[in-house]
PDB file of N, CA and C in Angstrom:
ATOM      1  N   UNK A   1      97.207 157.551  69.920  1.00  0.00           N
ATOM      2  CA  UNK A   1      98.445 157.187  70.573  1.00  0.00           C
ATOM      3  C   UNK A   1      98.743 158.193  71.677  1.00  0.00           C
ATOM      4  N   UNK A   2      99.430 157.779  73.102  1.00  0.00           N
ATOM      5  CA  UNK A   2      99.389 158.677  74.015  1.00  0.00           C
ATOM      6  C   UNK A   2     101.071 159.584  73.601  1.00  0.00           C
ATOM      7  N   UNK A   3     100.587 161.095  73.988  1.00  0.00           N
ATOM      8  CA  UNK A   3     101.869 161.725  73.303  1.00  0.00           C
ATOM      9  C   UNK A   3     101.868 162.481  74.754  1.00  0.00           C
ATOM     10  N   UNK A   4     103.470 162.908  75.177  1.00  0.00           N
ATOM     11  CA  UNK A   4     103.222 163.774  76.681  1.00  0.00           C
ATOM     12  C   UNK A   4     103.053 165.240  76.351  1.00  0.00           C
ATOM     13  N   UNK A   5     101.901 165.472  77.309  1.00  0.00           N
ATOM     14  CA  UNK A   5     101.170 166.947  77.076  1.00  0.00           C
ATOM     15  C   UNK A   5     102.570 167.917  77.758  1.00  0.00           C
ATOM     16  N   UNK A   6     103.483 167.611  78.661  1.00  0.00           N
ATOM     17  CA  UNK A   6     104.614 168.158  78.903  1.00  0.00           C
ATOM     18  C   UNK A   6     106.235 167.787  78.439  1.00  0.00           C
ATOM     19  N   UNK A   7     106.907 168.407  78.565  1.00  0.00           N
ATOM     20  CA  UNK A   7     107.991 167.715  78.474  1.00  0.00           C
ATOM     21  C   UNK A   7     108.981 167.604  79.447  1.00  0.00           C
ATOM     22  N   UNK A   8     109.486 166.097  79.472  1.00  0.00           N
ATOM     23  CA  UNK A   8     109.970 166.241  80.451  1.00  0.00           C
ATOM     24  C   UNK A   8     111.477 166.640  81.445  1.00  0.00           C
ATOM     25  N   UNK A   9     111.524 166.635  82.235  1.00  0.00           N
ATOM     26  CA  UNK A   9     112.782 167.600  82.518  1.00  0.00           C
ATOM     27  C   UNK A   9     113.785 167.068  82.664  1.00  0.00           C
ATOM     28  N   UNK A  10     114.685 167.479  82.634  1.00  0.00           N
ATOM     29  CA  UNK A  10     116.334 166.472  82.873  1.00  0.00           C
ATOM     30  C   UNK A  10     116.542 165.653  84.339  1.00  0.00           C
ATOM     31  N   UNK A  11     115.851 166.174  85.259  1.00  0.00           N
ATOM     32  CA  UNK A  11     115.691 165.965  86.637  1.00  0.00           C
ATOM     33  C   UNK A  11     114.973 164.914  86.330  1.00  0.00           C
ATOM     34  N   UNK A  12     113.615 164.543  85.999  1.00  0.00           N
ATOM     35  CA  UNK A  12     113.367 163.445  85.615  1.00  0.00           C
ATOM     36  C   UNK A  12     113.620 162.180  84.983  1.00  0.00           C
ATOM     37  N   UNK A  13     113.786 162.749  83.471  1.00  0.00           N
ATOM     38  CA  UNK A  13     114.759 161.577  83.210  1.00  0.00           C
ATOM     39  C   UNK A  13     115.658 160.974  83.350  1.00  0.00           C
ATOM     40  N   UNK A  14     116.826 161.713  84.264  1.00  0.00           N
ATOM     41  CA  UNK A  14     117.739 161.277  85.097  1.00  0.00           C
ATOM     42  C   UNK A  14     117.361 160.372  86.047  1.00  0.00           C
ATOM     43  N   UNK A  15     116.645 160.158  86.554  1.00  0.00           N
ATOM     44  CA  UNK A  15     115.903 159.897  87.892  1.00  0.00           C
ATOM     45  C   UNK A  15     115.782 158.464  87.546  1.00  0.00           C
ATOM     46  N   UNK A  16     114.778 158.482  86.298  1.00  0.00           N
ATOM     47  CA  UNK A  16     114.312 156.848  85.802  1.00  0.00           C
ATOM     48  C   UNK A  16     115.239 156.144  85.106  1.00  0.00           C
ATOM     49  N   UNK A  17     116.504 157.137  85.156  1.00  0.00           N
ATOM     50  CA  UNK A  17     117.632 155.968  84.160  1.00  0.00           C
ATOM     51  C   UNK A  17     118.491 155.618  85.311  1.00  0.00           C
ATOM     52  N   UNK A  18     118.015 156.257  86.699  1.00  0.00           N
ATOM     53  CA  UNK A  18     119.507 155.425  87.738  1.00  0.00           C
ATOM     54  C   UNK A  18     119.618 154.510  87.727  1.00  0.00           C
ATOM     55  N   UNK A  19     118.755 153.331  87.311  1.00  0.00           N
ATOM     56  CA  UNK A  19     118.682 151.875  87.609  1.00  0.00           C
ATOM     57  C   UNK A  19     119.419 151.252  86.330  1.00  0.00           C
ATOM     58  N   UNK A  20     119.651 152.526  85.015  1.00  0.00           N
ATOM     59  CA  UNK A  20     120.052 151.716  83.453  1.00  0.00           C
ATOM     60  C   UNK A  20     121.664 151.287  83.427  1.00  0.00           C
ATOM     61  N   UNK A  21     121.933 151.541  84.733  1.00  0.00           N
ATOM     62  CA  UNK A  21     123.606 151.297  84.429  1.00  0.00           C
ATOM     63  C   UNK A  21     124.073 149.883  84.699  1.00  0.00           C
ATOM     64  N   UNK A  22     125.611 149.575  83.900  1.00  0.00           N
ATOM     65  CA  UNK A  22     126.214 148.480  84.221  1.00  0.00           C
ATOM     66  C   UNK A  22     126.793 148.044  85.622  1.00  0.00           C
ATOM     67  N   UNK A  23     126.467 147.203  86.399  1.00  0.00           N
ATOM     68  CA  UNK A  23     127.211 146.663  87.962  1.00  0.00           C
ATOM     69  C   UNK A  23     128.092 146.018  87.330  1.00  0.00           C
ATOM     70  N   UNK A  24     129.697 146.182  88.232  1.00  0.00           N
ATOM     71  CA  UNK A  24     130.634 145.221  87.716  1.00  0.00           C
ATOM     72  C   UNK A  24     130.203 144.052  88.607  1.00  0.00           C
ATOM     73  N   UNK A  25     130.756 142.807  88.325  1.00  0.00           N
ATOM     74  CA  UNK A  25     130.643 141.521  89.248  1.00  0.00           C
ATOM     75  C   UNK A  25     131.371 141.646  90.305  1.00  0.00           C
ATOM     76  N   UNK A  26     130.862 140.834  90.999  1.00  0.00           N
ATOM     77  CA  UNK A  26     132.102 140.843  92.629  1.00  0.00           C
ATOM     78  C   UNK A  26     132.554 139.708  92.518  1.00  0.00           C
ATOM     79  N   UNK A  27     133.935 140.289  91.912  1.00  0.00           N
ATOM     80  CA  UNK A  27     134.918 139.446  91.766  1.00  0.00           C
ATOM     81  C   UNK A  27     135.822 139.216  93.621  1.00  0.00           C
ATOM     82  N   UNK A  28     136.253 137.772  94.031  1.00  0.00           N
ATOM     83  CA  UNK A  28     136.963 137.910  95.046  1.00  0.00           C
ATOM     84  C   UNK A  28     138.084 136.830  94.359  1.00  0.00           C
ATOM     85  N   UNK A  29     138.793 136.391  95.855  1.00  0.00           N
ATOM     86  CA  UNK A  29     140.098 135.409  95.183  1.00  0.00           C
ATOM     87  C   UNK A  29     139.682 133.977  95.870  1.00  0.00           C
ATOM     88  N   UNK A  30     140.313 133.228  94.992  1.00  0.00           N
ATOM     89  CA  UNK A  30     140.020 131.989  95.498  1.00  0.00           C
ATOM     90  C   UNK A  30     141.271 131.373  96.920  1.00  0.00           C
ATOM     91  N   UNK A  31     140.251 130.853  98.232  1.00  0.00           N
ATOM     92  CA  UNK A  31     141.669 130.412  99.125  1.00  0.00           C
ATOM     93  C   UNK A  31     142.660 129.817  98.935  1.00  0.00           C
ATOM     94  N   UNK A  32     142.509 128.758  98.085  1.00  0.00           N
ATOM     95  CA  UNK A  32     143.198 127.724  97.724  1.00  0.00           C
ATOM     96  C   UNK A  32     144.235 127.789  96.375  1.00  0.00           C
ATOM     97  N   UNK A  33     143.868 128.400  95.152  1.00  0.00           N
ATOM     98  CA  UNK A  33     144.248 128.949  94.278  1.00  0.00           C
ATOM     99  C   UNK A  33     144.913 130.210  94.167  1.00  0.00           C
ATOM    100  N   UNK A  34     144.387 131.489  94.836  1.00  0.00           N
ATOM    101  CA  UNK A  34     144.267 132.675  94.746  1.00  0.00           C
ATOM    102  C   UNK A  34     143.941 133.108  93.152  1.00  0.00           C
ATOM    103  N   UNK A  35     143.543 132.639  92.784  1.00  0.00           N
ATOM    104  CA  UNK A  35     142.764 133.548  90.986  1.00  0.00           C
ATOM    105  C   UNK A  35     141.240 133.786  91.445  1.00  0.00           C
ATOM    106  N   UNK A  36     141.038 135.007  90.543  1.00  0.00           N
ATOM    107  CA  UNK A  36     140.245 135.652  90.777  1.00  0.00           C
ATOM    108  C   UNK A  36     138.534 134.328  90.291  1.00  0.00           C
ATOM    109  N   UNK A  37     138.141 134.684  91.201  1.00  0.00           N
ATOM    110  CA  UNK A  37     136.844 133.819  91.127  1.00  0.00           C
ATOM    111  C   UNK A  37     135.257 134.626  91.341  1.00  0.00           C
ATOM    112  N   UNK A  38     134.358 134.199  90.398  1.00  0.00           N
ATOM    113  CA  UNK A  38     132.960 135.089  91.169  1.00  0.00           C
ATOM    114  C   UNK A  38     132.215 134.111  92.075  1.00  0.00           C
ATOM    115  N   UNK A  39     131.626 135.145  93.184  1.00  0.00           N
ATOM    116  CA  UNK A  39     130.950 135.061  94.291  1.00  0.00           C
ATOM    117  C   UNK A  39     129.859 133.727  94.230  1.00  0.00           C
ATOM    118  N   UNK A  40     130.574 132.627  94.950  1.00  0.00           N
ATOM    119  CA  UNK A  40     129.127 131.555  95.227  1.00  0.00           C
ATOM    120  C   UNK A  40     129.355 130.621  93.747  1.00  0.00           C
ATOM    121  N   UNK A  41     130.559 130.711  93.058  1.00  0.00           N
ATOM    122  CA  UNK A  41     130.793 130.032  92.358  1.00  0.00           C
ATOM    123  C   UNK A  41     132.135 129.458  92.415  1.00  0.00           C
ATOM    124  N   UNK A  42     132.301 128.017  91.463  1.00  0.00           N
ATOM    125  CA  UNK A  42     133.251 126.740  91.742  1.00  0.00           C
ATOM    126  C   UNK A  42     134.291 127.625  91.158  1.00  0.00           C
ATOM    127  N   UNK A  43     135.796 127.513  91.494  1.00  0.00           N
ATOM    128  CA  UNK A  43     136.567 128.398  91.379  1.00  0.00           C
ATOM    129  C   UNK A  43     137.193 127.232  89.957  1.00  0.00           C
ATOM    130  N   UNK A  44     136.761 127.991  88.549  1.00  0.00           N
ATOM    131  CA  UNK A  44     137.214 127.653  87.557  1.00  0.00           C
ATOM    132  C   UNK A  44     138.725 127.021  87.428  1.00  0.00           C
ATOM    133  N   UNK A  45     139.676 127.600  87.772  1.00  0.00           N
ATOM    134  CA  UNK A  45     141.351 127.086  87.712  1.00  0.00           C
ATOM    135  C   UNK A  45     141.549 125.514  88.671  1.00  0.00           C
ATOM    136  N   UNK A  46     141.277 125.904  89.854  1.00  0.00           N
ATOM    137  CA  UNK A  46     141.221 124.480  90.507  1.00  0.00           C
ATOM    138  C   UNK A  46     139.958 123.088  91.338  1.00  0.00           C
ATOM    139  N   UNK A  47     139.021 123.808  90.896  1.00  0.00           N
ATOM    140  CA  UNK A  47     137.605 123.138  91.019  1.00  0.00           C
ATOM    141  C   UNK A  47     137.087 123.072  92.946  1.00  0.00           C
ATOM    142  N   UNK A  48     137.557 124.423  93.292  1.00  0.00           N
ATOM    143  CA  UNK A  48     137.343 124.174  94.392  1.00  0.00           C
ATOM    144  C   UNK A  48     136.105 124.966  95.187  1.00  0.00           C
ATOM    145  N   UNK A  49     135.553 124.793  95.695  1.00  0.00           N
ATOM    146  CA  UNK A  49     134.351 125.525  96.182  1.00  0.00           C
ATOM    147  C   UNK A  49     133.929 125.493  97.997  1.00  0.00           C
ATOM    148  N   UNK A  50     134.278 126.565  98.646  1.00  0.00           N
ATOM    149  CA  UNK A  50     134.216 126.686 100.108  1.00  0.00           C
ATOM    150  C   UNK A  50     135.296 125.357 100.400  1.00  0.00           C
ATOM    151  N   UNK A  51     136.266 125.132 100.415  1.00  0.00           N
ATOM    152  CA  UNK A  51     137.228 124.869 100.614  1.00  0.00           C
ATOM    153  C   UNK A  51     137.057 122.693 100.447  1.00  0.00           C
ATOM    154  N   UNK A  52     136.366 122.756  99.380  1.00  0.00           N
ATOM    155  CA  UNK A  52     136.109 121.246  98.787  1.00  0.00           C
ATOM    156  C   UNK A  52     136.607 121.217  97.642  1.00  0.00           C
ATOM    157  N   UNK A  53     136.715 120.196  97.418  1.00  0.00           N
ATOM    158  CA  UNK A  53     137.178 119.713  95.705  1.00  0.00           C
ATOM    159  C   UNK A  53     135.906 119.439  95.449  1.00  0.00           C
ATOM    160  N   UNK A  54     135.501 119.865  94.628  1.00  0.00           N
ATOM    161  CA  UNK A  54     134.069 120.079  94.075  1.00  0.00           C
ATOM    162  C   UNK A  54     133.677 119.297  92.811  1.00  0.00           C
ATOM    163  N   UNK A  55     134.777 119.691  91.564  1.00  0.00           N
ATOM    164  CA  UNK A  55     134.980 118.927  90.592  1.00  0.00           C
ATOM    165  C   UNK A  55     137.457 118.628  90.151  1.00  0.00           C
ATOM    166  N   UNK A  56     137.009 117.666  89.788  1.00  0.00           N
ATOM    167  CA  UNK A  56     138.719 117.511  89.154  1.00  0.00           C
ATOM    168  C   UNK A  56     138.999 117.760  88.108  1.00  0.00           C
ATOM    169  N   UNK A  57     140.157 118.859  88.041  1.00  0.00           N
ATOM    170  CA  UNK A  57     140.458 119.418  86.901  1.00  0.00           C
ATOM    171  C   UNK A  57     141.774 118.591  86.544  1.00  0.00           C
ATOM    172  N   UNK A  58     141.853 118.571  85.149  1.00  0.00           N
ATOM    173  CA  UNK A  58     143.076 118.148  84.710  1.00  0.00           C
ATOM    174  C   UNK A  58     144.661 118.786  84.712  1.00  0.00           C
ATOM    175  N   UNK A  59     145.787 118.267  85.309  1.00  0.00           N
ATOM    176  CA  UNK A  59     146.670 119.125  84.874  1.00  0.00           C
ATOM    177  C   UNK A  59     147.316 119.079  83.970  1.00  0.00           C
ATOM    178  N   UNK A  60     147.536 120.408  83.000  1.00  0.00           N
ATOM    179  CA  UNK A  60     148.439 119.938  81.613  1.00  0.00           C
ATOM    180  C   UNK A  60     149.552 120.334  81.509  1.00  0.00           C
TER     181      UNK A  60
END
């Protein structure tokens, strides 16, 4: 089994974990609604997408 003939340094392993972290989403607002909506998606509350009715939501 391969075992490391060194050990390695904090500088290193730091290095290969920059990529291990969480991105938040990019959240923006919707034009038509204003609730918060994610990027390139149908704006859940009023079904609207780049300024179309995309799908019809019910009102209750």
């Amino acid at each position: 089994m391969a075992v490391p003939k060194k050990r390695t340094s904090k500088s290193k392993r730091d290095m290969r974990r920059t990529h291990d972290n969480v991105k938040m989403p990019n959240v923006s607002r919707c034009p038509q609604c204003h609730e918060p909506v994610l990027s390139h998606h149908v704006c859940p509350s009023c079904g609207s997408y780049r300024g179309r009715k995309v799908i019809q939501k019910e009102e209750a």
